[in-house]
Protein backbone atom coordinates (compact mmCIF):
# COMPACT_ATOMS: atom_id res chain seq x y z
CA UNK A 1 19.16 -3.86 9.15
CA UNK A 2 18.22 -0.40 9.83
CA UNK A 3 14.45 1.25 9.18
CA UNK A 4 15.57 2.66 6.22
CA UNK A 5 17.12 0.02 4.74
CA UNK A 6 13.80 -2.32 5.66
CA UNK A 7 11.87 0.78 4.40
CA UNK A 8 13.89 0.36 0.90
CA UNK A 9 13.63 -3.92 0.65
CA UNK A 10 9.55 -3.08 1.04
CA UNK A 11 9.81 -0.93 -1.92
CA UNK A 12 11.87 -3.31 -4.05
CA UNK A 13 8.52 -5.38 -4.56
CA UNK A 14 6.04 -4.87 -7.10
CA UNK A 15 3.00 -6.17 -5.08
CA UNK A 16 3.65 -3.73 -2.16
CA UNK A 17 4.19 -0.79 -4.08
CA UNK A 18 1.05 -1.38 -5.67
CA UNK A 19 -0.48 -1.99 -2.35
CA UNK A 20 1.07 1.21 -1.29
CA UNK A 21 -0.13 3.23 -4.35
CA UNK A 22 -3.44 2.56 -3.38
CA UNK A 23 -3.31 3.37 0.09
CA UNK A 24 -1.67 6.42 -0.59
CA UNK A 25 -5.48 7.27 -1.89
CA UNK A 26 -7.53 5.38 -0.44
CA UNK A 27 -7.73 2.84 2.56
CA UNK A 28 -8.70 -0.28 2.21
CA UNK A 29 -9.59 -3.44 3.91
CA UNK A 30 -8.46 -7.02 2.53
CA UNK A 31 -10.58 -8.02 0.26
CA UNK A 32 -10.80 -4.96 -1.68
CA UNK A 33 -6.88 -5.17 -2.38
CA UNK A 34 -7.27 -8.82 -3.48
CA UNK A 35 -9.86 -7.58 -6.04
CA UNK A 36 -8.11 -4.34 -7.30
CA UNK A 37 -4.69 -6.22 -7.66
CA UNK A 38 -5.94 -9.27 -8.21
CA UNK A 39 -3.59 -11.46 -6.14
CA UNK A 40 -4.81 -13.97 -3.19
CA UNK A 41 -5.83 -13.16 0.01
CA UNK A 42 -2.69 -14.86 1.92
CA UNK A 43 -0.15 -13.01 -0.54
CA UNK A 44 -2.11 -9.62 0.02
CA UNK A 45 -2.17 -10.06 3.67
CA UNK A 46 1.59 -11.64 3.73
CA UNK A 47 2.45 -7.70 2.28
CA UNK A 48 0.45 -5.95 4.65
CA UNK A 49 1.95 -7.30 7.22
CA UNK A 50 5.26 -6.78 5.95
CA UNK A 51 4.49 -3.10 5.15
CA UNK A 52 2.72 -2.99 8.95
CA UNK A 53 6.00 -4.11 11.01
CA UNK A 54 8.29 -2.01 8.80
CA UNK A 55 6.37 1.39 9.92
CA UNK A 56 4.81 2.76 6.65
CA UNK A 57 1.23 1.51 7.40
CA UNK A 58 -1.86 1.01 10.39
CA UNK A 59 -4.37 -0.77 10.40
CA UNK A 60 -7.79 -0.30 12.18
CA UNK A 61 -10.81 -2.35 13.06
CA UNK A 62 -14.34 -1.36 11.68
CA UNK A 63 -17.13 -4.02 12.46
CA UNK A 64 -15.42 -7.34 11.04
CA UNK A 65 -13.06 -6.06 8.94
CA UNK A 66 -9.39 -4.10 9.14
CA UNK A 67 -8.89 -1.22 7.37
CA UNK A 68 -5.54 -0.27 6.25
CA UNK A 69 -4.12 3.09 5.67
CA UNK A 70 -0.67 4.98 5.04
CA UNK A 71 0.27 6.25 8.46
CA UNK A 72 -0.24 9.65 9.05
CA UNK A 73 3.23 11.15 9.56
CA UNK A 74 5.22 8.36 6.73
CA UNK A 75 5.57 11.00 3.89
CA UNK A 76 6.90 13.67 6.84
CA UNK A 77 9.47 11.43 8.04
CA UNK A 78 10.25 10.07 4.55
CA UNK A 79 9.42 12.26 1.69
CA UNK A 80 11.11 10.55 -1.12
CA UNK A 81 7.82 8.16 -0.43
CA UNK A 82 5.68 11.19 -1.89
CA UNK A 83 7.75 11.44 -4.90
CA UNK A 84 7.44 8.12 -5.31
CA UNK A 85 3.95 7.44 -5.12
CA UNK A 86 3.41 10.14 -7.66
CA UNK A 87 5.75 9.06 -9.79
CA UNK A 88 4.13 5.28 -10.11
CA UNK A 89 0.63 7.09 -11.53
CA UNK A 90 2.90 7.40 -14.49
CA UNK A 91 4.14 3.43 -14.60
CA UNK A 92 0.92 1.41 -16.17
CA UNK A 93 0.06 -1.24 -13.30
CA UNK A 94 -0.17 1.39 -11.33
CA UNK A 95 -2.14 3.77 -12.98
CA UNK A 96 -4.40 0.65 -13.72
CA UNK A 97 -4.54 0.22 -10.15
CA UNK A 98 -5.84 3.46 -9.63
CA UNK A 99 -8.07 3.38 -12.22
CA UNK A 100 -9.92 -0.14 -10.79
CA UNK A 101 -9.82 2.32 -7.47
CA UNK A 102 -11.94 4.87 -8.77
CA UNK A 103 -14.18 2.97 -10.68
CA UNK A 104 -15.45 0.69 -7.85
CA UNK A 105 -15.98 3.76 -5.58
């Protein structure tokens, strides 16, 4: 399979884009994603992973915890991503998502 075709199978799932949409604004660790998208721990971690090994996120350490982020140069190398993430602000689980985001901060 090539990268963009792995790139495209990550986007065909609901959790991950929604995982996604809120990296695109924010980073997060894991337990912040469980609560905004209210899904377990092994199912949010299961898609981070996923979305780590396919290229379109990092993670970092800060004390005990990771912190995941969109990678710096994903929306260069694939800018339909951009258009996409602004386009789910309009779809209502995501806009929910976001609004849960700014809320807790």
């Amino acid at each position: 399979m090539t990268r963009l075709n792995e790139i495209l199978y990550a986007l065909s799932d609901t959790t991950r884009l929604r995982i996604l949409n809120i990296l695109a604004h924010s980073e997060q660790n894991v337990s912040s994603l469980v609560k905004l998208i209210q899904e377990s721990q092994p199912k949010v971690s299961r898609h981070l992973a996923y979305l780590k090994n396919v290229g379109l996120i990092e993670a970092r350490n800060q004390a005990q915890k990771r912190i995941y982020s969109i990678k710096a140069d994903v929306f260069e190398k694939y800018p339909f991503l951009k258009a996409l993430i602004c386009d789910l602000a309009k779809v209502e689980i995501f806009a929910n998502d976001l609004k849960l985001l700014y809320s807790a901060t």
